[in-house]
Every structure is written in structure tokens, then in C-alpha cells.
N, C-alpha and C. Protein backbone atom coordinates (compact mmCIF):
# COMPACT_ATOMS: atom_id res chain seq x y z
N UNK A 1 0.79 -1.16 0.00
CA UNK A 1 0.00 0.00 0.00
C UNK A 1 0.85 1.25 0.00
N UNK A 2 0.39 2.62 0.19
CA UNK A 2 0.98 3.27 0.31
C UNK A 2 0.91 4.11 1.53
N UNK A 3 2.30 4.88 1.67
CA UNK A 3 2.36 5.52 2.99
C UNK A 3 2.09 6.70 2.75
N UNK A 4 2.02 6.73 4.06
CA UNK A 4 0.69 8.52 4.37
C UNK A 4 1.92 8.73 5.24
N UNK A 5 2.46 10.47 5.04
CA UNK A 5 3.16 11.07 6.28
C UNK A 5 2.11 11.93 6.83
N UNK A 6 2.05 11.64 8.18
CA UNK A 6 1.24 13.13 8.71
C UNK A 6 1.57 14.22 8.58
N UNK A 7 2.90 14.29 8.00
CA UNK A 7 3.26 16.23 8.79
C UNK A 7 3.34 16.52 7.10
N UNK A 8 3.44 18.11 7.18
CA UNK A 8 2.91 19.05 6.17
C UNK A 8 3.91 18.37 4.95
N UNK A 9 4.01 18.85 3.58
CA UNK A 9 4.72 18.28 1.98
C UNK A 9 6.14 19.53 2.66
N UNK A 10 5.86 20.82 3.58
CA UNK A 10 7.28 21.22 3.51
C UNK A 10 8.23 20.52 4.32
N UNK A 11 7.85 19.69 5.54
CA UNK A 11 8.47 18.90 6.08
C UNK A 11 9.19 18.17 5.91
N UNK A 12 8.51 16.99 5.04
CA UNK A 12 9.27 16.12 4.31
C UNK A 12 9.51 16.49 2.77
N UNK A 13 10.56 17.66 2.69
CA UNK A 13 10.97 17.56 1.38
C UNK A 13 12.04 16.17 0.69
N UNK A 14 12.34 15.54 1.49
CA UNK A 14 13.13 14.49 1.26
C UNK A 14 12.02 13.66 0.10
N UNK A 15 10.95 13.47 0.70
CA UNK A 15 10.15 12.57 0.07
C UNK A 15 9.23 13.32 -1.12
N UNK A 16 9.44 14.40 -1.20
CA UNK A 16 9.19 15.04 -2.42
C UNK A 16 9.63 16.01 -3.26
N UNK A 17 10.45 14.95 -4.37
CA UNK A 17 11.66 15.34 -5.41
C UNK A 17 11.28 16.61 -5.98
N UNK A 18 10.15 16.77 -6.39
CA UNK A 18 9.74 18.05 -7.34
C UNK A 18 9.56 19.28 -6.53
N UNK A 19 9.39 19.30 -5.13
CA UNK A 19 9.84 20.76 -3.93
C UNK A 19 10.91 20.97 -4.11
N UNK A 20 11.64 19.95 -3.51
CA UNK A 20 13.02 20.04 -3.75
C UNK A 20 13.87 20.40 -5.11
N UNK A 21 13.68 20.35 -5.95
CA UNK A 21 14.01 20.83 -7.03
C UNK A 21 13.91 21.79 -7.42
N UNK A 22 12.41 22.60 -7.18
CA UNK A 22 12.42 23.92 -7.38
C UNK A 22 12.57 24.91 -6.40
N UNK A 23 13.08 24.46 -4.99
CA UNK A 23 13.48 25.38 -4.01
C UNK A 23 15.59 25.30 -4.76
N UNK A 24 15.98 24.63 -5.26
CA UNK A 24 17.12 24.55 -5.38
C UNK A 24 17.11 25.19 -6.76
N UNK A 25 16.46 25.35 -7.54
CA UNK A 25 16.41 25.75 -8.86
C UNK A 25 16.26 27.90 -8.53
N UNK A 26 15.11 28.13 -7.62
CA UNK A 26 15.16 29.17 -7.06
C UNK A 26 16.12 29.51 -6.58
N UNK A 27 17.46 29.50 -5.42
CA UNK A 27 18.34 29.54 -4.33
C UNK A 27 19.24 29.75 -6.56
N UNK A 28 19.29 28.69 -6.93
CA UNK A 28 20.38 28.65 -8.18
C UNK A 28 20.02 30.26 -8.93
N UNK A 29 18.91 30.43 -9.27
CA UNK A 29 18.39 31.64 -9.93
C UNK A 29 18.70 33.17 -9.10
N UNK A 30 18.53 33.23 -7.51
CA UNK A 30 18.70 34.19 -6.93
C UNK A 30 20.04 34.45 -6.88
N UNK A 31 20.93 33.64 -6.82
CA UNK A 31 22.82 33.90 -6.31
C UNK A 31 22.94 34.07 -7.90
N UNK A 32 22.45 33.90 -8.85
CA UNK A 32 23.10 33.95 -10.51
C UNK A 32 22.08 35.78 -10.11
N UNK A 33 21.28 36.11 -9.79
CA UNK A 33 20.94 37.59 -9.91
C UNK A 33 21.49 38.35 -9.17
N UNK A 34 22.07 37.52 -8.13
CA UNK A 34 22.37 38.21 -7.28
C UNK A 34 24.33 39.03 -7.59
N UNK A 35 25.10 38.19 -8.42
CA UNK A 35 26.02 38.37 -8.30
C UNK A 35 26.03 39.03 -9.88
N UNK A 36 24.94 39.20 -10.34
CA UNK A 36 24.86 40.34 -11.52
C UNK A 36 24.29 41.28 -11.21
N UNK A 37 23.87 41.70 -9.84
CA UNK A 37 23.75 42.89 -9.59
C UNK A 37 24.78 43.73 -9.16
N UNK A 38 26.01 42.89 -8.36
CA UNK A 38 27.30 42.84 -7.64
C UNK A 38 28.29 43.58 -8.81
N UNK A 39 27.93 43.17 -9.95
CA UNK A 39 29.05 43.24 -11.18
C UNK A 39 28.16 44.94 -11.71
N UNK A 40 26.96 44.80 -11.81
CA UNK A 40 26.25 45.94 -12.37
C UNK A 40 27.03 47.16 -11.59
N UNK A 41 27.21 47.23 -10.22
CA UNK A 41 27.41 48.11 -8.79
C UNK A 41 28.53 48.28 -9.31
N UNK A 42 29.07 47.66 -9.33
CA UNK A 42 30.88 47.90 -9.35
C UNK A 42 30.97 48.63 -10.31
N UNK A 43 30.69 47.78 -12.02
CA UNK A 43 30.85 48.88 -12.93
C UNK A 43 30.33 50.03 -12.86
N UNK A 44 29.22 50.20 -12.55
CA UNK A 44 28.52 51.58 -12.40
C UNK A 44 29.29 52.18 -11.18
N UNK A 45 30.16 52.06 -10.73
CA UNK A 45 31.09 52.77 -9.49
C UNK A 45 31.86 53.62 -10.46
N UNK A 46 32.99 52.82 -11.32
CA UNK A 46 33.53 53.05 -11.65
C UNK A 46 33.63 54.01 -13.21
N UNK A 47 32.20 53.56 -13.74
CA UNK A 47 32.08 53.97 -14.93
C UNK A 47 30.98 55.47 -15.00
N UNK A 48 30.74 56.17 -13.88
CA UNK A 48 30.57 57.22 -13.15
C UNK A 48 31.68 58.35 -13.01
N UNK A 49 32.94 57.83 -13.22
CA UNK A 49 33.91 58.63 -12.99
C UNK A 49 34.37 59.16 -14.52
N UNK A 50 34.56 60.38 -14.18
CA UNK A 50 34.90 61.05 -15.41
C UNK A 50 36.73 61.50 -15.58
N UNK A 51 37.66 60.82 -16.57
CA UNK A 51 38.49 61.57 -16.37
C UNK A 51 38.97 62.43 -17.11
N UNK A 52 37.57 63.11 -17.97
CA UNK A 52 38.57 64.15 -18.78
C UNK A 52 37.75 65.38 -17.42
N UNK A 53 37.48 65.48 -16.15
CA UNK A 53 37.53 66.45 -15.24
C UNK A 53 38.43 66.53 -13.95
N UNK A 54 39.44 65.65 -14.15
CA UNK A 54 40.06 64.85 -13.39
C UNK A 54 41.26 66.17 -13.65
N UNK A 55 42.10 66.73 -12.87
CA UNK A 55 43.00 67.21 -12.95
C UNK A 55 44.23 66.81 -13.23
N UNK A 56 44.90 65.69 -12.97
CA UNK A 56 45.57 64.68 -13.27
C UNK A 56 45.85 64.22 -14.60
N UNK A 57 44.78 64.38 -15.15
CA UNK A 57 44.37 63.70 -16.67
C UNK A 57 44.29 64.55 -17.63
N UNK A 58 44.80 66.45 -17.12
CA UNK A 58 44.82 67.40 -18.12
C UNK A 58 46.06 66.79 -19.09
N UNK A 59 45.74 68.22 -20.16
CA UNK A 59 46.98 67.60 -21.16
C UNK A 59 48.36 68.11 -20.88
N UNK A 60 48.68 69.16 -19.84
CA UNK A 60 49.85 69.63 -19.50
C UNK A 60 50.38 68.73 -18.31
N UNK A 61 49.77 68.21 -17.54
CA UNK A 61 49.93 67.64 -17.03
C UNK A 61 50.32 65.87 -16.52
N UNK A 62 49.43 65.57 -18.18
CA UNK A 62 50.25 64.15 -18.93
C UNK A 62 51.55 64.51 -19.51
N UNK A 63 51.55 65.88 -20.12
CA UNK A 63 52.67 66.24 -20.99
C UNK A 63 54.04 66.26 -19.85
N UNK A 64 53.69 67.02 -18.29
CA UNK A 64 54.57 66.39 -17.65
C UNK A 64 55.22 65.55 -17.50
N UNK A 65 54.67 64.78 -16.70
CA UNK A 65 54.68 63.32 -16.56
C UNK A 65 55.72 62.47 -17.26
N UNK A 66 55.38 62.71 -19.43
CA UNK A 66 56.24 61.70 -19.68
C UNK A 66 56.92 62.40 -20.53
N UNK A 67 57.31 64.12 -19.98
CA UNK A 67 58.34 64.21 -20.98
C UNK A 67 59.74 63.88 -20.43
N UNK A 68 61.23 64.00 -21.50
CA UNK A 68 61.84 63.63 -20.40
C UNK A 68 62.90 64.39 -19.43
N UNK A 69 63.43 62.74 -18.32
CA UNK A 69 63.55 63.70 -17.20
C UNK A 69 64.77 64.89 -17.03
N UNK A 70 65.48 64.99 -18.35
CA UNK A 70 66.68 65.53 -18.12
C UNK A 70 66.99 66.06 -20.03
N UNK A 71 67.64 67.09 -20.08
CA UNK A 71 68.21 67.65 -21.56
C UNK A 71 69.37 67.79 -21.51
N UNK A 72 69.97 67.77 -22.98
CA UNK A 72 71.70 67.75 -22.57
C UNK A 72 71.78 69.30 -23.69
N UNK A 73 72.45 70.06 -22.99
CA UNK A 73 72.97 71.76 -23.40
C UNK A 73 73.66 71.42 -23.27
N UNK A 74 74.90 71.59 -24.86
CA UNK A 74 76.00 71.93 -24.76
C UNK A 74 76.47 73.29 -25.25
N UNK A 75 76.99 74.37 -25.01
CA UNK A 75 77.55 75.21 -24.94
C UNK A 75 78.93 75.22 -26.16
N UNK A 76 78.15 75.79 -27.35
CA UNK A 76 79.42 75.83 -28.66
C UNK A 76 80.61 76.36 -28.16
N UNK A 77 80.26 77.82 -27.41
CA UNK A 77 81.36 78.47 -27.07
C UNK A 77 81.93 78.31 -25.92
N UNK A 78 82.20 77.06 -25.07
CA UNK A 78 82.62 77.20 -23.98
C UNK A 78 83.81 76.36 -24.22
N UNK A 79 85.09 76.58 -23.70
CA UNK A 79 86.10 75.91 -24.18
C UNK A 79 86.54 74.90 -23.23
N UNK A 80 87.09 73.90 -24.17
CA UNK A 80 88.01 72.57 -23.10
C UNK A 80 88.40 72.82 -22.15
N UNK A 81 87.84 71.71 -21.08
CA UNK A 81 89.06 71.42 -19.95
C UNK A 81 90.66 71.42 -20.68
N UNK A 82 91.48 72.00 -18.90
CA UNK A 82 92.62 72.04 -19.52
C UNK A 82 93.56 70.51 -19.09
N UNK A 83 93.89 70.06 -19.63
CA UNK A 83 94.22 68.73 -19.78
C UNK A 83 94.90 68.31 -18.06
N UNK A 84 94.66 67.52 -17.35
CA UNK A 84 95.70 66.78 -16.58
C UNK A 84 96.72 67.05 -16.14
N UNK A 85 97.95 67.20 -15.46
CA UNK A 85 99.05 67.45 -15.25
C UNK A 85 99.41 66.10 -14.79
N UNK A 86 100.26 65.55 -15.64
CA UNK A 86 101.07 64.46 -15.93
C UNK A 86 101.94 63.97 -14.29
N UNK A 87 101.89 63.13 -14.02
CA UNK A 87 102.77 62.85 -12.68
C UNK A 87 104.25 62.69 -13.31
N UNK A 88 105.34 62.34 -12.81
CA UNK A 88 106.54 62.63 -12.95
C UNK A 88 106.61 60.94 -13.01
N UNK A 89 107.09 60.32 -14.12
CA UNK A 89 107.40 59.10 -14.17
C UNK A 89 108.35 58.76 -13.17
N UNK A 90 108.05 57.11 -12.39
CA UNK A 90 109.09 56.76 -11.40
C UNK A 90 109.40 55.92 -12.00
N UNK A 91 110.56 55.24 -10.99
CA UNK A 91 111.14 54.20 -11.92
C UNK A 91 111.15 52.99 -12.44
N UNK A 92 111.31 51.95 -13.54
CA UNK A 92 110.80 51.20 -13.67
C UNK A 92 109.33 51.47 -14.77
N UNK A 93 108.66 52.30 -14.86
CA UNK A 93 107.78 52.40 -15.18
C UNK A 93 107.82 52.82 -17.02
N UNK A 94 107.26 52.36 -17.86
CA UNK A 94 107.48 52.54 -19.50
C UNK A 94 106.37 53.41 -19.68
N UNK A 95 106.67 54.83 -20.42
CA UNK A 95 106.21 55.71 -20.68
C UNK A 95 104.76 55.34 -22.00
N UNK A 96 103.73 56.11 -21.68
CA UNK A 96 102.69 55.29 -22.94
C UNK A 96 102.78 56.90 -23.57
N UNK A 97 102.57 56.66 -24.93
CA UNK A 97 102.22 58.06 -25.48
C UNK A 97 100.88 58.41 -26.45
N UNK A 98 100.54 58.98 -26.30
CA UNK A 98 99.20 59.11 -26.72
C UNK A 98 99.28 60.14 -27.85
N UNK A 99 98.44 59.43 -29.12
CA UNK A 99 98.05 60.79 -30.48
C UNK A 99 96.74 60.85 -30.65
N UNK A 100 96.45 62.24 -30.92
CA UNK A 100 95.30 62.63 -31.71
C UNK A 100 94.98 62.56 -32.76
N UNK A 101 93.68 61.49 -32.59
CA UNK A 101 93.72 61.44 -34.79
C UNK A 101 92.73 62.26 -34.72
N UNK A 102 93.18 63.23 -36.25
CA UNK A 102 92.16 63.82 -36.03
C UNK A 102 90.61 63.08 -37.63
N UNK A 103 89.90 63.96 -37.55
CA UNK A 103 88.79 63.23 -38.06
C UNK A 103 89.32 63.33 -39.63
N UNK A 104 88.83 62.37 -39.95
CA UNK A 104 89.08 61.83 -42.22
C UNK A 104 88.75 63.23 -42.39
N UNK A 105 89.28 63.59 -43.52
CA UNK A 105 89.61 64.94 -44.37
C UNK A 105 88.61 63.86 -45.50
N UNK A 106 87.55 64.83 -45.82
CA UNK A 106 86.67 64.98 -46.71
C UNK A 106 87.36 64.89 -48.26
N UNK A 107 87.19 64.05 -49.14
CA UNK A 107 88.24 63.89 -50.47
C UNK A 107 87.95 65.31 -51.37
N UNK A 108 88.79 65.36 -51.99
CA UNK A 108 88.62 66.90 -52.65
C UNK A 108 87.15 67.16 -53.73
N UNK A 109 87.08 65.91 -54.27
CA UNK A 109 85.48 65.26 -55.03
C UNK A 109 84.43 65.05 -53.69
N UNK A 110 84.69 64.95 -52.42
CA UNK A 110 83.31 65.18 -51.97
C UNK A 110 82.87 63.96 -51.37
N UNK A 111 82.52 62.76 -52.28
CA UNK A 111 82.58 61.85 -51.99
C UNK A 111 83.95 60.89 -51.25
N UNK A 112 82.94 59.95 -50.42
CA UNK A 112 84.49 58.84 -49.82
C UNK A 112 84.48 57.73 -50.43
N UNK A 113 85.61 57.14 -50.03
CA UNK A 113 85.98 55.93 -50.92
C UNK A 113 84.68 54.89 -50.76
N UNK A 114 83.85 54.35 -52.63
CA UNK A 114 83.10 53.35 -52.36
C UNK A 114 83.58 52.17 -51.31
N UNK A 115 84.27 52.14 -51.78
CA UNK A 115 84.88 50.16 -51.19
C UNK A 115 85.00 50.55 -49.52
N UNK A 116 85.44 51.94 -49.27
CA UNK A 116 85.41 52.46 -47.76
C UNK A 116 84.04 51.91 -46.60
N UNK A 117 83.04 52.77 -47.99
CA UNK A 117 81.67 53.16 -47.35
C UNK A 117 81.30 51.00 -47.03
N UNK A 118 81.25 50.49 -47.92
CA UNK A 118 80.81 49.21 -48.25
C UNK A 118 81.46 48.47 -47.10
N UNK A 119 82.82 48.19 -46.63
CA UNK A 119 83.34 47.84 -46.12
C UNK A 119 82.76 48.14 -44.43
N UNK A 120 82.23 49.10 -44.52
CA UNK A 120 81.74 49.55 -43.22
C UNK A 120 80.19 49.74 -43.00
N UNK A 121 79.56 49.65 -44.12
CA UNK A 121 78.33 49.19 -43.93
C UNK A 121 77.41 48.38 -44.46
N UNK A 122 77.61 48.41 -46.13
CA UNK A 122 77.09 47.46 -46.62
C UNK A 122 77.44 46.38 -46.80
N UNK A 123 78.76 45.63 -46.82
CA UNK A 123 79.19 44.62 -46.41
C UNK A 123 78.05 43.38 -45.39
N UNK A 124 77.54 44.15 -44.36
CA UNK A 124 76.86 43.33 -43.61
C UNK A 124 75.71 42.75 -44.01
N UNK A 125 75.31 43.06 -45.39
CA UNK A 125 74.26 42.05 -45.73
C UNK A 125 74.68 41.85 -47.50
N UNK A 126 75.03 42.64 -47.99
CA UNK A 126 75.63 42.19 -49.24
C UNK A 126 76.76 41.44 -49.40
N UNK A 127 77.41 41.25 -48.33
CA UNK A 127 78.40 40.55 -48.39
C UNK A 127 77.92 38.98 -47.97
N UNK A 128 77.21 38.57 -47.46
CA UNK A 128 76.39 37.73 -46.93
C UNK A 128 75.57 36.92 -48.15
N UNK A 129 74.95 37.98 -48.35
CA UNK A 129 73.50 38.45 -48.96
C UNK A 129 72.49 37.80 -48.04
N UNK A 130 72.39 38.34 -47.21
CA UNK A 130 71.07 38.25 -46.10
C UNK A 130 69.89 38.91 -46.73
N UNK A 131 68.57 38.55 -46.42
CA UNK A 131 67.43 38.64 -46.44
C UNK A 131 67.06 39.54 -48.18
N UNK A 132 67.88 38.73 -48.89
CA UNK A 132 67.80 38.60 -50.16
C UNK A 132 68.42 39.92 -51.24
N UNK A 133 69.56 40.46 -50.17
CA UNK A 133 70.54 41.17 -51.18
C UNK A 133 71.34 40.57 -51.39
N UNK A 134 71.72 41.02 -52.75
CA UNK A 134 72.62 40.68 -54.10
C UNK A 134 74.16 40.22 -53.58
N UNK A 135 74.60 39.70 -53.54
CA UNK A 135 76.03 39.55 -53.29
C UNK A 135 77.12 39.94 -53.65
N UNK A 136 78.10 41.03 -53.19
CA UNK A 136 79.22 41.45 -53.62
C UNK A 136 79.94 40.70 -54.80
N UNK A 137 79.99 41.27 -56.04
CA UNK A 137 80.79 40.45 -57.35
C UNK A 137 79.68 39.56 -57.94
N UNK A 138 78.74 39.04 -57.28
CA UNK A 138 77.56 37.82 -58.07
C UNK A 138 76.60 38.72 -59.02
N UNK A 139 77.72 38.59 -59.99
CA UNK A 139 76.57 38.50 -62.06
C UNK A 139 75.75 38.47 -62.13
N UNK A 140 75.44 37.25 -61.25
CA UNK A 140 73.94 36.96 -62.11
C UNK A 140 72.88 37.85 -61.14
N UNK A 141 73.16 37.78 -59.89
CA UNK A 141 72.23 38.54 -58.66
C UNK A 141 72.11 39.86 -58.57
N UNK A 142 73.06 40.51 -59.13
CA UNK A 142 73.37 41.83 -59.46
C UNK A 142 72.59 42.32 -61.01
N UNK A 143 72.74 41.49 -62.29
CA UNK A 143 72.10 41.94 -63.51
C UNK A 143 70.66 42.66 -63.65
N UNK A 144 69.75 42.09 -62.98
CA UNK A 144 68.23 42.54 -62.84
C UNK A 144 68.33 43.79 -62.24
N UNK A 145 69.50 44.23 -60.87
CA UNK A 145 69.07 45.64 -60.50
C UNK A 145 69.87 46.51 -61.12
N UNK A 146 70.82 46.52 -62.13
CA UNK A 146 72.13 46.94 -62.80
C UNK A 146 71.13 47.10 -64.47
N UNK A 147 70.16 46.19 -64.13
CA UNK A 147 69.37 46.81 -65.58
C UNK A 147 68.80 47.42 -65.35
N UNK A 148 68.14 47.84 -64.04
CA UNK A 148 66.81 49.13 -64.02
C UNK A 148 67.50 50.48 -63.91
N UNK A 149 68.78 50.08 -64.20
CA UNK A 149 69.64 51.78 -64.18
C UNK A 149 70.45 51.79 -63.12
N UNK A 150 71.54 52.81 -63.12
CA UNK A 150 72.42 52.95 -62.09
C UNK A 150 71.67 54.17 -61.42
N UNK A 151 70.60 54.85 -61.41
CA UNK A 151 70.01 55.94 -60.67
C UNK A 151 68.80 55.31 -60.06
N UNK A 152 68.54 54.42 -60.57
CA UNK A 152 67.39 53.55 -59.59
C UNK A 152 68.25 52.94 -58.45
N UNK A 153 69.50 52.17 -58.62
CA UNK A 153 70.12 51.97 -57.41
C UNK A 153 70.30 52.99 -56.37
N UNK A 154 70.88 54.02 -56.80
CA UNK A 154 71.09 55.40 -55.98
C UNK A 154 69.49 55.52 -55.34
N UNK A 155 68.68 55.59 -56.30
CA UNK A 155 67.08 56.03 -55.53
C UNK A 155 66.95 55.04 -54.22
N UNK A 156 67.37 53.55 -54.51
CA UNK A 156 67.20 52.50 -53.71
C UNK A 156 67.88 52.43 -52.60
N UNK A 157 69.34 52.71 -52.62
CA UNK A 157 70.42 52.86 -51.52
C UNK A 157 70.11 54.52 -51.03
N UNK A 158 69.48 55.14 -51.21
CA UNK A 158 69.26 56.31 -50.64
C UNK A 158 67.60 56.54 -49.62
N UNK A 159 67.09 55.55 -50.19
CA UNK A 159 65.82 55.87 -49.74
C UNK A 159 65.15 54.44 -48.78
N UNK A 160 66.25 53.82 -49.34
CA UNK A 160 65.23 52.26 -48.92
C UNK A 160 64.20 51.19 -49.87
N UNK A 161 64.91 50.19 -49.81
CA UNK A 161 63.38 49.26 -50.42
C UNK A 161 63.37 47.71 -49.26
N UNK A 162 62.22 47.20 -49.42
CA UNK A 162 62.32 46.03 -49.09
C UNK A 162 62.62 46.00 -47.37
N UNK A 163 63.47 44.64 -47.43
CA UNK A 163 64.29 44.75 -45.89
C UNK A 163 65.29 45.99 -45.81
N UNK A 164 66.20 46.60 -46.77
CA UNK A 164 66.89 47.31 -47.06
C UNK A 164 66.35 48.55 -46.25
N UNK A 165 67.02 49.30 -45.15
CA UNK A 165 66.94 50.49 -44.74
C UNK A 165 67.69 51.60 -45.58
N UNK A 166 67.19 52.83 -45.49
CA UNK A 166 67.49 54.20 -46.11
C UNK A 166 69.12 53.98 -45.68
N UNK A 167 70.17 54.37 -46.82
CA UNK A 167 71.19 54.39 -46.53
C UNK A 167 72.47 53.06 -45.91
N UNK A 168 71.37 51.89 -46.03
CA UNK A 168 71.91 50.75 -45.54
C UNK A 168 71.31 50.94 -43.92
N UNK A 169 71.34 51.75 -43.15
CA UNK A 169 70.66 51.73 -42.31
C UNK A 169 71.89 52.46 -41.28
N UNK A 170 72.94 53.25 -41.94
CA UNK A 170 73.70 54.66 -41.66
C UNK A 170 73.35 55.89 -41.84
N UNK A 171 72.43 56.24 -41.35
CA UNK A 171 71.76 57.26 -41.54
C UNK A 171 72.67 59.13 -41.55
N UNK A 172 73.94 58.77 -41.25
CA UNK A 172 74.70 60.09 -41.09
C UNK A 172 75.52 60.25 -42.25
N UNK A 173 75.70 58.70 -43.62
CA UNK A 173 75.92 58.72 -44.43
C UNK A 173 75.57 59.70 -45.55
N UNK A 174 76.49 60.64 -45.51
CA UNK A 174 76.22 61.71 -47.07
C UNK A 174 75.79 61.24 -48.30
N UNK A 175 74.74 61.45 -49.11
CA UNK A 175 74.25 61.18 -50.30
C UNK A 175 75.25 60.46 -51.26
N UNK A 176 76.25 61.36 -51.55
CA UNK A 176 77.55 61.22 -52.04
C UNK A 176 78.48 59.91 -51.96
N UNK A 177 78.35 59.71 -50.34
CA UNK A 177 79.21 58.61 -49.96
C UNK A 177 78.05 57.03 -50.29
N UNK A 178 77.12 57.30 -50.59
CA UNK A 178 76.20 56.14 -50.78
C UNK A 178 76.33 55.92 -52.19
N UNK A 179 76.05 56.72 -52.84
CA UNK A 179 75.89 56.43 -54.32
C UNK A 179 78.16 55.94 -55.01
N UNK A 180 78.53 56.63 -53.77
CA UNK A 180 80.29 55.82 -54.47
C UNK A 180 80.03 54.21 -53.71
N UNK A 181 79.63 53.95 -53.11
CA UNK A 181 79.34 52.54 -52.65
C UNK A 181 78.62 52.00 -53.93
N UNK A 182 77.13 52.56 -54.31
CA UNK A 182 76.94 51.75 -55.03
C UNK A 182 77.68 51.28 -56.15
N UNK A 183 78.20 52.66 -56.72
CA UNK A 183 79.45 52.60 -58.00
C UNK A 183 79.95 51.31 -57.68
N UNK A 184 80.63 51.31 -56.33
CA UNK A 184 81.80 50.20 -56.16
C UNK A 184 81.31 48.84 -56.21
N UNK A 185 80.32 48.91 -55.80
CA UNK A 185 79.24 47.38 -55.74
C UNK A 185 78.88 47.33 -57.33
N UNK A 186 78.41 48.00 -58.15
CA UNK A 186 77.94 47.48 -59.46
C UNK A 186 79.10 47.71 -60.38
N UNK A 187 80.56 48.37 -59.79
CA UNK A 187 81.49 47.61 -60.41
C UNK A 187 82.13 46.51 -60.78
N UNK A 188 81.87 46.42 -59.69
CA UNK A 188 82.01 44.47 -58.89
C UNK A 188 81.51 43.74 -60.06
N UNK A 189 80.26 43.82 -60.25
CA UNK A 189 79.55 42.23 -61.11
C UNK A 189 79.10 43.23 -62.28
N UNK A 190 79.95 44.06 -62.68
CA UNK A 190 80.12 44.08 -64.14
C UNK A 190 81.12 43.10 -64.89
């Protein structure tokens, strides 16, 4: 037969699956609203705040911030320290002597030696041929850019193409001293 409980259906929720289910289905529904109201609060805390009234957040005051912390002034007209005063050699001791080189004298044409310039900068990937320049003296790798003209090279070694940076990627290099490099390079694999 079947059993009868006396006491009320909230009593024994054990013995009835479908209370129980929707008191747990409720409790599941309230903590899921509840912790999207939690998230609503917060953002709305935060998204209340304004910072273009924010003093902090002016533009002179960012401009502070990250300009930087120190400038270097040098003074054209202010002249050298005056050198050291030498100690008096003791004995035993071998005298070192020191020269001033002074800086390369500019060639009377203007330009510096191609094979100079190359040797000191383009070398490092034409000499190689990294990331698909031509190789110092190679005919055949050289013919295709030696046909679009010797002023398209100059345009190219002056300005940049490709992986190739402006100037080889010597940027204090004089116009002059680039285009005698190239000379010297498309002398090569003529």
C-alpha cells in the first residue's frame, strides 16, 4: 500500500523530489541575480567617474609626466678642460704616449671611398646576402638591379626598399658617400 506522512509536503521535502528541485532551482536563480547585480554596482562605481575632469588627466599635465627627465645643453662656445698634469714618471715604469687622430679629411670630389663606405656598412648584408641582397661580385644577382639603371640603385640605396633600410641603415651617411658605394658594388659584377 501506500504511505501517508502526517506532517505538512514542507516537512518532508526528502520525500518530495519536485519541492526540492524547485526550491534549489530558485536559491540557483537568486545567487546567478544576485552576483549580476554585484558586477552591475561595481561597474557603475567606476564607470561614473569622469576623467577628462580629473586634474591629473589634463593635457599639460600628462605632458609632464612623460616628458623627459633631463636635456643635454651643450655650450658651442665654452672651451676645453685644460688637460691633466702628468705625474713625474718613477722608476721602472714605461712611458705610454698618446696621439690625436684627427677626423678623415673629406676627399677633394666630396665623396668617400666606395669600397670604404661598403666595407663599413654594406658589407653586412651584401656581403652575406642576407634577407635577399645581391652579393658582392655575383653577375647573375646583381644583372636585374644593374638593368633598371644605375640611378634607380642610388634612388634604392638612398631611400630604402624592401628589408633594405634608407642608406643601408647609416643614416649620417652623405648622399655622395652612398651612391660611391653603389658605383663600387655594381662595379664588382660588371
Amino acid at each position: 500500500m501506500h504511505e501517508h506522512h502526517p506532517d505538512a509536503i514542507e516537512a518532508n521535502l526528502e520525500t518530495h523530489p519536485v519541492k526540492l528541485a524547485i526550491i534549489v532551482a530558485i536559491g540557483a536563480v537568486a545567487l546567478v541575480v544576485g552576483i549580476i547585480l554585484l558586477v552591475q554596482f561595481a561597474i557603475g562605481a567606476y564607470a561614473k567617474r569622469s576623467s577628462k575632469d580629473d586634474p591629473a588627466m589634463s593635457a599639460a599635465t600628462v605632458a609632464q609626466r612623460i616628458a623627459p627627465v633631463a636635456k643635454l645643453a651643450i655650450d658651442p662656445n665654452a672651451k676645453a678642460p685644460e688637460p691633466a698634469k702628468a705625474e713625474p714618471a718613477k722608476a721602472g715604469m714605461v712611458p705610454v704616449v698618446a696621439a690625436v687622430i684627427p677626423p678623415a679629411a673629406a676627399k677633394a670630389g666630396g665623396a668617400a671611398d666606395g669600397k670604404k663606405v661598403y666595407d663599413t656598412t654594406c658589407v653586412a648584408c651584401h656581403g652575406a646576402g642576407i634577407a635577399g641582397a645581391p652579393k658582392f661580385g655575383d653577375k647573375a644577382a646583381w644583372a636585374p638591379h644593374i638593368k633598371g639603371g644605375v640611378p634607380h640603385l642610388y634612388e634604392i640605396a638612398l631611400k630604402g626598399k624592401g628589408a633594405m633600410p634608407a642608406k643601408g641603415g647609416n643614416a649620417s651617411l652623405p648622399d655622395a658617400d652612398v651612391k660611391a658605394a653603389v658605383d663600387y658594388m655594381v662595379n664588382a659584377a660588371k
